[in-house]
Structures are given as C-alpha cells and as structure tokens.
Protein backbone atom coordinates (compact mmCIF):
# COMPACT_ATOMS: atom_id res chain seq x y z
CA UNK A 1 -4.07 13.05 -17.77
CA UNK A 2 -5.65 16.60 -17.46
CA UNK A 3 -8.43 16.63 -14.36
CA UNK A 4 -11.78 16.80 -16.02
CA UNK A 5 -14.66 18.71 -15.19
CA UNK A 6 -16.50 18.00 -11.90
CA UNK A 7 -19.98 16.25 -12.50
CA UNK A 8 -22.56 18.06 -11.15
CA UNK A 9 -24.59 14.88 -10.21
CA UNK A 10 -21.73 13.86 -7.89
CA UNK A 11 -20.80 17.21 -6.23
CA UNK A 12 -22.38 17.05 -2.84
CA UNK A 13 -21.00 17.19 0.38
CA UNK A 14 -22.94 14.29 1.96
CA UNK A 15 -20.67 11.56 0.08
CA UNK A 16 -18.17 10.04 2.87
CA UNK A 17 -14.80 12.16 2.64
CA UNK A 18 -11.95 9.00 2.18
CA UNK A 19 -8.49 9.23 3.86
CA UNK A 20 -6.38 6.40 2.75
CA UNK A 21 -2.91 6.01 4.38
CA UNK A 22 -0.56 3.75 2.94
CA UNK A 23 2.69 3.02 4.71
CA UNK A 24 5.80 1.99 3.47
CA UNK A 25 7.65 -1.23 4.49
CA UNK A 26 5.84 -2.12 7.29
CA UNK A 27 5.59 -6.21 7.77
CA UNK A 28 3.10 -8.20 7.86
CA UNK A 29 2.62 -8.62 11.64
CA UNK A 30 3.60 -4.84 12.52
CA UNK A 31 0.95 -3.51 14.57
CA UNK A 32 0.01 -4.79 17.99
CA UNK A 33 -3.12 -5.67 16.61
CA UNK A 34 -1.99 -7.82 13.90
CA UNK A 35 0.02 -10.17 17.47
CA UNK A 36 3.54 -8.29 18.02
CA UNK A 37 3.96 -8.06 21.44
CA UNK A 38 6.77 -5.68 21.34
CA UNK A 39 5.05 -2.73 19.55
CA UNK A 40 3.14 0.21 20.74
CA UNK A 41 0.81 1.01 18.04
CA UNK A 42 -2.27 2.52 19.85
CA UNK A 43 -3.55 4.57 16.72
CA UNK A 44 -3.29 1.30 14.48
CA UNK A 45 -5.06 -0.69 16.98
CA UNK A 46 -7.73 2.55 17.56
CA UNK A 47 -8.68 1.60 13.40
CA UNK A 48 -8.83 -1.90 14.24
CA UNK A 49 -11.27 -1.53 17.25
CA UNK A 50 -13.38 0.91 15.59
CA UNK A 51 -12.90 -0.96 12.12
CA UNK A 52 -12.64 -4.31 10.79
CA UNK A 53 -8.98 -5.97 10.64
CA UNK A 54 -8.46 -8.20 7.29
CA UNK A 55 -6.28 -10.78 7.68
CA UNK A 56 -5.61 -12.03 4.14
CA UNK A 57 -5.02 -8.39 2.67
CA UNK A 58 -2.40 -8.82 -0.16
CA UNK A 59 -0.05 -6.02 -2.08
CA UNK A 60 -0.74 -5.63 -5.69
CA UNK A 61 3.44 -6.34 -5.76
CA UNK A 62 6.31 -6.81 -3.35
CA UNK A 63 8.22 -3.40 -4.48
CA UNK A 64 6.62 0.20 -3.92
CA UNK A 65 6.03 1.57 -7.46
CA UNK A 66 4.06 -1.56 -8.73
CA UNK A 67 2.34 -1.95 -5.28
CA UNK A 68 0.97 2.18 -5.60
CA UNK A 69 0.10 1.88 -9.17
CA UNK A 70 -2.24 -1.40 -7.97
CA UNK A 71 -3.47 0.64 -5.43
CA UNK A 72 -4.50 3.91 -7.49
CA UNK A 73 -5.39 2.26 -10.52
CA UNK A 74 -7.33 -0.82 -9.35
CA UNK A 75 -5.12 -3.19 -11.89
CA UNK A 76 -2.54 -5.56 -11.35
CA UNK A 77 0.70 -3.42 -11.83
CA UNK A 78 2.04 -4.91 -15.07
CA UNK A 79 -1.31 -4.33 -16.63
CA UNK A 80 -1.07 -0.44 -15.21
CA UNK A 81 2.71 -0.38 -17.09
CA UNK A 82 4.27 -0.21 -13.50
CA UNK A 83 5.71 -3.95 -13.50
CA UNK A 84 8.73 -2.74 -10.80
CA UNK A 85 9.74 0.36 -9.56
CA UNK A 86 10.56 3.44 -11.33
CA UNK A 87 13.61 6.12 -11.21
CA UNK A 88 13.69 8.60 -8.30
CA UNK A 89 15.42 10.79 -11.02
CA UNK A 90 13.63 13.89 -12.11
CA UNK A 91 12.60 13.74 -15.76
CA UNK A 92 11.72 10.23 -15.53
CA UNK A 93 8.04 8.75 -16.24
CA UNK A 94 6.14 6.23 -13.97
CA UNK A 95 2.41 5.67 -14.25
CA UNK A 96 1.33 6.23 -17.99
CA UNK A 97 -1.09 9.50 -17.98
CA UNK A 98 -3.35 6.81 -19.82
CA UNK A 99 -4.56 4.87 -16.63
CA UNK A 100 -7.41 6.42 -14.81
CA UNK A 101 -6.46 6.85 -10.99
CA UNK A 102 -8.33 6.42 -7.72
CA UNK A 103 -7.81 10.21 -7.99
CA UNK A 104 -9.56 11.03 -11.06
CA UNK A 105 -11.93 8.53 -10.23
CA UNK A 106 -12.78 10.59 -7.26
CA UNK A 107 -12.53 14.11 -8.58
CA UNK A 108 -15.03 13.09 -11.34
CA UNK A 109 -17.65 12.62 -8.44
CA UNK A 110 -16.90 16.40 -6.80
CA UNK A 111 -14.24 15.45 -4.37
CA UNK A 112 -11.45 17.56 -3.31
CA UNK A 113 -8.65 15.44 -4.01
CA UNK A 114 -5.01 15.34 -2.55
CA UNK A 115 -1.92 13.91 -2.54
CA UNK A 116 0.96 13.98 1.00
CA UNK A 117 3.67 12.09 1.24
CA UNK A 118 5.80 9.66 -1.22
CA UNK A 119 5.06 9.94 -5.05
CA UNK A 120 7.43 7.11 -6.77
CA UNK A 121 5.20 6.89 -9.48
CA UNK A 122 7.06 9.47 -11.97
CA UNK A 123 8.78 12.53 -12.08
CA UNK A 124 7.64 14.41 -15.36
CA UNK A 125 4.47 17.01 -15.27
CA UNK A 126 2.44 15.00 -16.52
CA UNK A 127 3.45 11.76 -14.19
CA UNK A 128 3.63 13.59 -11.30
CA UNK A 129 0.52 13.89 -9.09
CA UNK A 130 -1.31 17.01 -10.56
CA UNK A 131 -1.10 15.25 -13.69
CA UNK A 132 -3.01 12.00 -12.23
CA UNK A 133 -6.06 13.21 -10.58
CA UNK A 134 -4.64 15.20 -7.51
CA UNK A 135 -5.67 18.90 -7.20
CA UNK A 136 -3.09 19.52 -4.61
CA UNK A 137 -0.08 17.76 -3.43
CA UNK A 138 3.06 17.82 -1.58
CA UNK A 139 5.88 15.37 -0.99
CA UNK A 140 8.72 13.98 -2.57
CA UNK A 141 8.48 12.11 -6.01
CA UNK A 142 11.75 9.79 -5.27
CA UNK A 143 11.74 6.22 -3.58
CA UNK A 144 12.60 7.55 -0.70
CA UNK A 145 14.49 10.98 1.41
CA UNK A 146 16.25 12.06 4.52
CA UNK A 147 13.09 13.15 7.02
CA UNK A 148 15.32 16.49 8.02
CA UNK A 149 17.10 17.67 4.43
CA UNK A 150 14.60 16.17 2.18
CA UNK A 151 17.43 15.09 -0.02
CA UNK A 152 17.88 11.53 -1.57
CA UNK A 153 20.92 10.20 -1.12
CA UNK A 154 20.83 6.57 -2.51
CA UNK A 155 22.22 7.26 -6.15
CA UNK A 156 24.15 10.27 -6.98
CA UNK A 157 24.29 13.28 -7.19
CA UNK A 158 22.82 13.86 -4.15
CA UNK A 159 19.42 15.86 -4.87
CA UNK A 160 16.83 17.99 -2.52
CA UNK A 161 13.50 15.92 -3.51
CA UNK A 162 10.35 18.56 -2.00
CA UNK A 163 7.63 19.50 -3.61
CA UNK A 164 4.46 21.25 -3.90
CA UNK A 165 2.22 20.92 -6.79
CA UNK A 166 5.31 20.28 -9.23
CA UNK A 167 7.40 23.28 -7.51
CA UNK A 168 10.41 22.56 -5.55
CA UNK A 169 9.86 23.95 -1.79
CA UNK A 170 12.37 24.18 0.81
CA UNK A 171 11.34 23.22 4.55
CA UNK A 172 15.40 22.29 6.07
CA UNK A 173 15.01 20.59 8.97
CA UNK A 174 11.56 20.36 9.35
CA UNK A 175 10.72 16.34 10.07
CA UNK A 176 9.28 15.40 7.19
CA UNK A 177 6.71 13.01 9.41
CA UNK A 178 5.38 16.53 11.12
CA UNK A 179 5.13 18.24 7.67
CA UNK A 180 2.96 15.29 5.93
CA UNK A 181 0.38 15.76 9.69
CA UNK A 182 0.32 19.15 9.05
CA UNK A 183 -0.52 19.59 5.05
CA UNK A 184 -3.45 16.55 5.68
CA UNK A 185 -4.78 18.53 8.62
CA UNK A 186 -5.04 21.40 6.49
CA UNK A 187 -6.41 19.66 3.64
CA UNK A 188 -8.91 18.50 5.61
CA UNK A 189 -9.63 22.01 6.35
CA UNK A 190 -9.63 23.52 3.32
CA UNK A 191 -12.68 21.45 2.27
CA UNK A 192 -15.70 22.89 3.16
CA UNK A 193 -18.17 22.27 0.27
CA UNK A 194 -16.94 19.38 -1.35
CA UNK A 195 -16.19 16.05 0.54
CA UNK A 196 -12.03 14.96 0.52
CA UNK A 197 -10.29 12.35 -0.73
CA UNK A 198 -6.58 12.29 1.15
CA UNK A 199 -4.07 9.53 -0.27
CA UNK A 200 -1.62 9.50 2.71
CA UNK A 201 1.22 8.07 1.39
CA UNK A 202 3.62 8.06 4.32
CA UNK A 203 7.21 7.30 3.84
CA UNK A 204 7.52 4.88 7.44
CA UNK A 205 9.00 2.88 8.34
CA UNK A 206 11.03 2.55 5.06
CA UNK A 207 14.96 3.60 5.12
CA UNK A 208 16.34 5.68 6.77
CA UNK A 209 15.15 4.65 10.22
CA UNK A 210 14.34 7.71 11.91
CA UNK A 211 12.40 7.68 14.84
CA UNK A 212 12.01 10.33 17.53
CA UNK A 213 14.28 10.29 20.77
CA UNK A 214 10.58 9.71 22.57
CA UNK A 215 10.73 6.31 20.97
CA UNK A 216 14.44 6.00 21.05
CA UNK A 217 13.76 6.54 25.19
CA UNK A 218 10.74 3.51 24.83
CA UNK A 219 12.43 0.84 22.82
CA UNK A 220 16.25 1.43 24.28
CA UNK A 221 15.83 -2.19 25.57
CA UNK A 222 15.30 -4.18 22.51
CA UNK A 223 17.86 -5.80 20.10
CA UNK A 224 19.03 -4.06 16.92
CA UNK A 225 17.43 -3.97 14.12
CA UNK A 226 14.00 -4.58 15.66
CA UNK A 227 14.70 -1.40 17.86
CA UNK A 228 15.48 1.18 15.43
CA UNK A 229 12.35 -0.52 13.15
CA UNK A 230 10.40 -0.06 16.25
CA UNK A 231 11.05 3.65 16.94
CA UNK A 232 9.93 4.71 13.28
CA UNK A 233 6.78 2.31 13.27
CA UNK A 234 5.55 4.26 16.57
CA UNK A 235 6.66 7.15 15.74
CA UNK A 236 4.45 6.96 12.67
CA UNK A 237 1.83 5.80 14.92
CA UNK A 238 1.85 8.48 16.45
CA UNK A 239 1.37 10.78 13.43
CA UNK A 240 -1.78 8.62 12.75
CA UNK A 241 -2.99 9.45 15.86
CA UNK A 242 -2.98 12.99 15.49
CA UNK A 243 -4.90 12.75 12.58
CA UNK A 244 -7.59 10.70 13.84
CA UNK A 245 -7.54 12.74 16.79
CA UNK A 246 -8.14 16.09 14.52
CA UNK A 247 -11.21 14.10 12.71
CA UNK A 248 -12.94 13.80 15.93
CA UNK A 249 -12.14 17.11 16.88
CA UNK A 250 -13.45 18.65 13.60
CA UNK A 251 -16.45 16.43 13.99
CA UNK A 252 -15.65 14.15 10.96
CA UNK A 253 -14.84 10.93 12.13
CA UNK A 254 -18.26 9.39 11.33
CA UNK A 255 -18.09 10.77 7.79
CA UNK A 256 -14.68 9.93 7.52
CA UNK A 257 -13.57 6.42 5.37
CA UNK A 258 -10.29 5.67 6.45
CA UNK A 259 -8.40 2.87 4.82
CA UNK A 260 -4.72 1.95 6.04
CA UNK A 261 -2.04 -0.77 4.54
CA UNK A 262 1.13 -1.59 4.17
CA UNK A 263 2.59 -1.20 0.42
CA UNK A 264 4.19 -4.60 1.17
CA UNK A 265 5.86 -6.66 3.42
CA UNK A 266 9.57 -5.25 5.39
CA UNK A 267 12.70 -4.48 4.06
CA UNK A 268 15.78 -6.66 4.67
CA UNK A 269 18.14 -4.35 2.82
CA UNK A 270 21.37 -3.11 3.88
CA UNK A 271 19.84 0.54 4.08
CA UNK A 272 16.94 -1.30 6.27
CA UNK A 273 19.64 -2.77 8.86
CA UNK A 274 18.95 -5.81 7.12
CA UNK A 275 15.41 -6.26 8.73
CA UNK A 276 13.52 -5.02 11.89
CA UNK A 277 10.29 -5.88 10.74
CA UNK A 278 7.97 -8.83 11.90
CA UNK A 279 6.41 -11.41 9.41
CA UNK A 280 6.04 -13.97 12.16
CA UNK A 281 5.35 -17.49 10.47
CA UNK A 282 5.31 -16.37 6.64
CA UNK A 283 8.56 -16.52 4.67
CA UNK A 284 9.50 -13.64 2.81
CA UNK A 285 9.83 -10.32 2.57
CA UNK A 286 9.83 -7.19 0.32
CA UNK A 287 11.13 -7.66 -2.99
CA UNK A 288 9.63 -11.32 -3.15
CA UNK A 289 6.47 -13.21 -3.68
CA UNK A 290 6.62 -15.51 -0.58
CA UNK A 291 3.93 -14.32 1.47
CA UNK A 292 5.86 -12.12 3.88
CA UNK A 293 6.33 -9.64 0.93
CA UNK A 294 2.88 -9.27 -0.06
CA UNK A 295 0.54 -10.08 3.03
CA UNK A 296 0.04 -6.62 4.48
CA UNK A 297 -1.55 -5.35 7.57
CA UNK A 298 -4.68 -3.39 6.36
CA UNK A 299 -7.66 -1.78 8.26
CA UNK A 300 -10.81 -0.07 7.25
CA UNK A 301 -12.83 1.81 9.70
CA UNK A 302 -16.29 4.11 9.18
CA UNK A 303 -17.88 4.56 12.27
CA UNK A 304 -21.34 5.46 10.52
CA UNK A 305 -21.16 2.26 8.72
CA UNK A 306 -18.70 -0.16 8.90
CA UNK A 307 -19.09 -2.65 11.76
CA UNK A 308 -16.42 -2.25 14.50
CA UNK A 309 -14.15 -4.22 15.69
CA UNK A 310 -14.38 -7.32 13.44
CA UNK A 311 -11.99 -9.40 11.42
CA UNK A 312 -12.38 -10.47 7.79
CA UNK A 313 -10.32 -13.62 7.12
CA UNK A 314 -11.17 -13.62 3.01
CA UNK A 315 -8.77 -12.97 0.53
CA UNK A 316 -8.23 -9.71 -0.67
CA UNK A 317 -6.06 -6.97 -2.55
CA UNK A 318 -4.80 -3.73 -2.52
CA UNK A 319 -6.38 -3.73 -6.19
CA UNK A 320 -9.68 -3.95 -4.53
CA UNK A 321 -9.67 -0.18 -2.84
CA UNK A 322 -10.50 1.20 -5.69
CA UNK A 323 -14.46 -0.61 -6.66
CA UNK A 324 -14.59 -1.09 -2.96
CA UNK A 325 -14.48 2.86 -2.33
CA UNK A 326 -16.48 3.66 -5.11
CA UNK A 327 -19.09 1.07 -4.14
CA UNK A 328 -19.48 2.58 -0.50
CA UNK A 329 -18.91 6.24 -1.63
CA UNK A 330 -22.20 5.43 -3.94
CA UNK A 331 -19.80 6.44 -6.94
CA UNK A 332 -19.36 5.70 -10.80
CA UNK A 333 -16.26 3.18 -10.50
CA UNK A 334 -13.71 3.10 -13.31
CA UNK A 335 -15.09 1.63 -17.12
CA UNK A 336 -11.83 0.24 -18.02
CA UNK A 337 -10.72 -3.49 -17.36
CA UNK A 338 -10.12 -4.00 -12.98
CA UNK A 339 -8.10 -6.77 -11.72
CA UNK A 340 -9.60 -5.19 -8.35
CA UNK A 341 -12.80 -6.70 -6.88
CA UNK A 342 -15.88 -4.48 -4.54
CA UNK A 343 -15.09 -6.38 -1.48
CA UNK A 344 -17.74 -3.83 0.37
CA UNK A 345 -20.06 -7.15 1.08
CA UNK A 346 -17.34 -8.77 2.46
CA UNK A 347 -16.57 -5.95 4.48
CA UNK A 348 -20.40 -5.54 5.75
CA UNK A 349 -21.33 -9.12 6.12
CA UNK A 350 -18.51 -11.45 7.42
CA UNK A 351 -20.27 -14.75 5.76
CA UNK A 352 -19.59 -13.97 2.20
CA UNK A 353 -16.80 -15.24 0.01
CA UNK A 354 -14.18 -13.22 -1.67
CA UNK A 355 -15.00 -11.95 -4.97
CA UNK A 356 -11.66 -13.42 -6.16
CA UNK A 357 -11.67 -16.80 -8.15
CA UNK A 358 -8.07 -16.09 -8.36
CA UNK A 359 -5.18 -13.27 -8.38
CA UNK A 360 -1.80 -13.06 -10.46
CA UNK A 361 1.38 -11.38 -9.22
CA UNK A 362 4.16 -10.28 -11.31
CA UNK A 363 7.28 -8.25 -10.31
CA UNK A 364 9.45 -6.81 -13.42
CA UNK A 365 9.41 -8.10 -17.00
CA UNK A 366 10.62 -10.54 -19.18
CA UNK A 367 11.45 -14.22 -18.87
CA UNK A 368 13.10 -13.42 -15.31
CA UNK A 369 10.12 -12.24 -13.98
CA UNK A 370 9.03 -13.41 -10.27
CA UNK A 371 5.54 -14.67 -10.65
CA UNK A 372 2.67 -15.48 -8.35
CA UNK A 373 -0.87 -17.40 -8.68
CA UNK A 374 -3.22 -17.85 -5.63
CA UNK A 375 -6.50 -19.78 -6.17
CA UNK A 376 -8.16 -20.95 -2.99
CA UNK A 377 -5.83 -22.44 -0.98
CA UNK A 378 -3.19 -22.88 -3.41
CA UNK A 379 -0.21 -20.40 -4.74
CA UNK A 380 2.01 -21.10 -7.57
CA UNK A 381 5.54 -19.26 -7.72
CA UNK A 382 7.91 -18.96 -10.64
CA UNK A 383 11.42 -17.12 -10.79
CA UNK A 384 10.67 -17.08 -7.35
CA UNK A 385 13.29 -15.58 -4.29
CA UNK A 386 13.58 -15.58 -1.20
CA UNK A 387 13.95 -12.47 0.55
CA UNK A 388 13.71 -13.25 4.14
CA UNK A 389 16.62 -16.07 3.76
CA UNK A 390 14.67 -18.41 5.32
CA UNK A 391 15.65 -21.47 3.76
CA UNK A 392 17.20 -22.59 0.93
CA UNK A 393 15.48 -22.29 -2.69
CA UNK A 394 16.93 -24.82 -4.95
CA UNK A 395 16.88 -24.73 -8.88
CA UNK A 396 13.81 -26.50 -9.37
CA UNK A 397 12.16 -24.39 -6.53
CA UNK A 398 13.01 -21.37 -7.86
CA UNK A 399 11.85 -22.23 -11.51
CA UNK A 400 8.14 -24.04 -9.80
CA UNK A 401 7.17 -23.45 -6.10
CA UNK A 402 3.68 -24.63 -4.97
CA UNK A 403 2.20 -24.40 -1.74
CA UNK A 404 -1.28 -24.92 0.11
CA UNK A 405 -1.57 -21.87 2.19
CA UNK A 406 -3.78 -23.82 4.53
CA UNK A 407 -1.80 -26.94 5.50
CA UNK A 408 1.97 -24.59 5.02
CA UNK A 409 1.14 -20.68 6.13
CA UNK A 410 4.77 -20.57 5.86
CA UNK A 411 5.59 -21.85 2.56
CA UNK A 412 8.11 -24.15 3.31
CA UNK A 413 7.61 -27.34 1.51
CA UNK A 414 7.50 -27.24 -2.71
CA UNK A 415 4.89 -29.57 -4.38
CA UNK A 416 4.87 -28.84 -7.44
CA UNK A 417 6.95 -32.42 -8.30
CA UNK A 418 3.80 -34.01 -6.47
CA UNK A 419 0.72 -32.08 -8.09
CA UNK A 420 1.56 -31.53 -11.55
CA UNK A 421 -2.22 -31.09 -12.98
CA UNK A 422 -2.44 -28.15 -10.10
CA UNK A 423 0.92 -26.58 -11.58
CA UNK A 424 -0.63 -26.49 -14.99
CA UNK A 425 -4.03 -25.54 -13.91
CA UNK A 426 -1.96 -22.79 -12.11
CA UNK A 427 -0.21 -21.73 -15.27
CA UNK A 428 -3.10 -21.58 -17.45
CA UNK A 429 -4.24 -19.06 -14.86
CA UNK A 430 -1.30 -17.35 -15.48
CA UNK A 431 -1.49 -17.50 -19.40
CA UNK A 432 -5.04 -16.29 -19.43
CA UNK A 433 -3.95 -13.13 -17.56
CA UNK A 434 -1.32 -12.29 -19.85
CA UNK A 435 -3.13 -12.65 -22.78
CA UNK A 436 -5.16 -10.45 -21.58
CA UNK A 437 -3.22 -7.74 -21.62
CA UNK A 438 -2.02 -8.14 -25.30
C-alpha cells in the first residue's frame, strides 16, 4: 500500500512520539522483573518501574510472522492473511498490501514513521516495509541472520539479508545489535517537526545466540543453554538501555510512549540449544498454544502519563497496541474490522475489566491447524502441541484440551471429557470467529 498524504489536522509535534520494541523469542518470565533471579535486565526493569508491568499480555500467535502481523495490523493473524510464518526468500510476499498497518495508521496522523530491525513479513516492494506505512527502514526481511555477516544461513543458498529502504547495504562485521541502536538514535534525531513512531523490531534473543564477551564474562557460571540465552537477553538489555538513556538525554523521555514485548514465548529448537529461556510454571513454548508460547513479557511506560510502577493483571493482546496507541496518541484508529481492544483504561485505572469477552488463536491453516479460545478463566485447545515437552499429550488431548487458567496456570490437567457444554460453548466461539472472516 502506497503511504498517503499526511493530514494536516494531525501534523503537530505535540502528539506523544511512540517507540515500540518488540523482541524476539524471549520467554515468558525473561526479565528480572517478570521473577528470574538469574538475569540482569536493568533497562527492562527501568520500563517496569517507570511503567506499568502486564501480567496477562498474550501474542497474537506462537510463531513470528503471525505474531508481527497481529501486532501491526491490530487483527488476529489469520484474519490479516499471516496464519504462520512466511519465506525468508527474496521475492516472496507476507502481509497483503491490503491491511492497513500500525504504520500507516500513524503516518496518516503526521508522524515520522520507521522501521529497524527484523522484517519477516515479506520480501517483494510492495511487502516490504516502505510498502506498509514505513518512510524509512533498515534491517533484514528474513526470519532471522548472523549479527556479524548479515547472511541467513538456515536454508540454502546462503544469502547476505541487509537492507535499507528496499536496497541491499553492506555493513561486514558490524554487530547487527549496535547497528539497529544506532539507526533508532538517529531516527529519533532526524525528527524535528513531526513527532516519531519507531517499531523496534529487534532480532534477540532468537538464534543464533550471540551475546557479547561482557556477558559471556557475567554468566560463565551458569548451565548451558540458560547461559548462552542469558548473554544475548542482556546483551539486548543493554541496547535498550542506550536508547532510553539517549531519550533522556535528548529531553524526550516524557513525550516518549514506549511499548516493549516479546513476539512470543522461547525457542526450544535445535538452532535455540534446545531452550535457555524461562516460562517458569506455564507449559509451552514457541510454536504452540500452551501458554508458555503466547504469554509474553510486555511493558508500557510514559512518564507524562502513564502511572509508574504498577501492574495490570487483565487480559490482554498484542492485537490491542494498535486502538490502545491511537487512543492515547488522541488519533483516528483504523475503520476496518479489529480483533484488538483500547486497553488505555485499563492501563490508567487498574479497577477496570479487560475489554475482551474473549480471544481466538490460530497458527497455520487447514484442518491441522493449532487452535486456541480463552474466555475468562477458561482456554480451549485443538490440534494442540506441546512445545516445551512437558508432559505427555495423548490423542484425545491433542484433538480437545481444556483448562481453567485459574485453578491450573500450568495447563496440566485436560477437562474437556468433564465439561462438555464449556467445550461447545468454546467452539461456537471459535465458529463465530471464522465466519467472520468469510
């Protein structure tokens, strides 16, 4: 989709600028705020006491394509035509140029709007990120690279994956980590007149675990894989830090929105040492619907307005971001159909419920499709797996899993045999969502 025209109504520089930083394969618990003992995450914990700390924050999916396209389009992924993730080949499409972005949604109001860090939402003009609502950007458009070459190496040929503003750059050796500090500091910069909107996308602590020998030095005592996990999650940390530090010193902290999550929960893939990251009492992990795939460590902090240093225990999603930020940017939010819910008097005033009556969760297409249903207290789970290996899943689990959240956090007893109205109230929930999209 072509940017449009900037409004003149919404072109002022006293709107909040927006940073939102979303991480990639960090687990539910990863962040000494969110309880692991083991972690040094001062810049993390800096948003959290200067911020409120939500505590039910869910992924739009469990896999980093779907989970982005929630994010920047404020619909569940299989609605935004991003049901799982999509090729880190060049050529290939992503995100349809037909949804409207958190992007476009922004640059329509008179924001500067960029784009650092991870694409994975499409590698053709018009799917890359000057073709969704970013004026600038730089990054790679693949799943993932190597922090020094900037080449993907996961499916051959090998391939150098760089880029600014659709042209291929070179940087060798640069750590990719220092470049993505250094292009948001000078986007930050480079807006003068308008307010910024920044969508951080930062490739940590997902594959290839590359932490500094700083960190390497700190964590030399703890086990494999939690130690080489643990050197990238600090080192990213630190990178966080920098930038809130260069707010401050530029005087724009109080103006400054920032908004940081996890795409989803940890990887326990080969490439990921087979874990490293921490979803303490939730089963699961990326890749599945159990709720250490999709609860996510997620922080909001605006010193001018947001109260500080508060927890919000409601239910929310990364779907949400999108009316939320328009609501306290005093912003036209998107016409089209949101799955996402403002969540802004939530965030303001701790008594009031979640906007949500319910959420659905799909990952891929077809019959095979995992599935997910939370209302209240209860989840329903079809095709379901089980990432995190944590017990067993047999047939009739995998085909039906229920759970109350409340009395089983950790998802570890199935009653869907015992509740069958719930099931089917549960699946009519599901069946109403996707005829929706028909």
């Amino acid at each position: 989709m072509a940017i449009p025209s900037i409004h003149p109504k919404y072109a002022v520089a006293k709107s909040p600028n927006v940073l939102v930083i979303y991480t990639d394969d960090q687990g539910t618990l990863d962040a000494n705020c969110y309880g692991s003992e083991d972690l040094i995450t001062p810049a993390i914990d800096r948003l959290a006491d200067t911020g409120i700390r939500l505590t039910q924050m869910y992924s739009p999916s469990c896999i980093c394509s779907a989970s982005r396209a929630g994010l920047l389009t404020g619909r569940i992924p299989v609605r935004a035509g991003v049901p799982g993730n999509v090729s880190s080949e060049k050529g290939k499409p992503g995100l349809p140029a037909s949804e409207y972005t958190m992007a476009e949604m922004f640059h329509d109001a008179g924001y500067a709007t960029y784009h650092v860090g991870k694409w994975h939402l499409g590698f053709t003009p018009e799917t890359m990120p000057n073709g969704q609502g970013f004026e600038s950007s730089f990054g790679h458009m693949g799943g993932c690279i190597d922090n020094y070459s900037h080449y993907f190496f996961w499916n051959g040929p090998n391939r150098h994956d760089l880029w600014r503003n659709g042209t291929e750059i070179y940087e060798d050796g640069q750590f990719f980590p220092d470049l993505m500090v250094r292009e948001v500091k000078a986007a930050i910069d480079a807006t003068k007149e308008r307010p910024f909107f920044i969508y951080w996308a930062i490739n940590v602590p997902h594959y290839p675990y590359q932490g500094t020998h700083e960190w390497r030095e700190k964590y030399a005592d703890l086990p494999s894989p939690r130690r080489e996990y643990a050197e990238f999650v600090s080192t990213m940390d630190q990178k966080v830090g920098q930038i809130l530090d260069f707010l401050e010193q530029r005087k724009l902290r109080e103006e400054t929105i920032v908004v940081f999550q996890s795409d989803h929960g940890h990887s326990t893939e080969e490439r990921a040492f087979f874990g490293g990251g921490n979803a303490g009492p939730y089963r699961g992990a990326k890749g599945c619907l159990f709720e250490g795939g999709i609860r996510v460590p997620s922080l909001i902090s605006w010193p001018k307005k947001i109260p500080a240093g508060e927890t919000r225990d409601q239910m929310a999603t990364g779907c949400d971001w999108m009316p939320t930020l328009a609501s306290l940017a005093e912003i036209p939010p998107p016409e089209n159909l949101l799955d996402g819910r403002d969540i802004s008097n939530c965030l303001l005033d701790q008594d009031q419920k979640s906007p949500h009556n319910f959420f659905y969760w799909q990952m891929g297409n077809g019959n095979n499709a995992q599935w997910a249903v939370r209302q209240g207290d209860w989840k329903l789970l079809g095709n379901c797996r089980d990432t995190s290996n944590r017990a067993e899943l047999t047939a009739q689990d995998k085909k039906s899993f229920l759970v109350n959240l409340k009395a089983d956090p950790g998802e570890s007893k199935n009653l869907a045999s015992s509740h069958a109205e719930l099931v089917q109230q549960l699946m009519q929930l599901r069946s109403q969502t996707l005829d929706s999209m028909k």
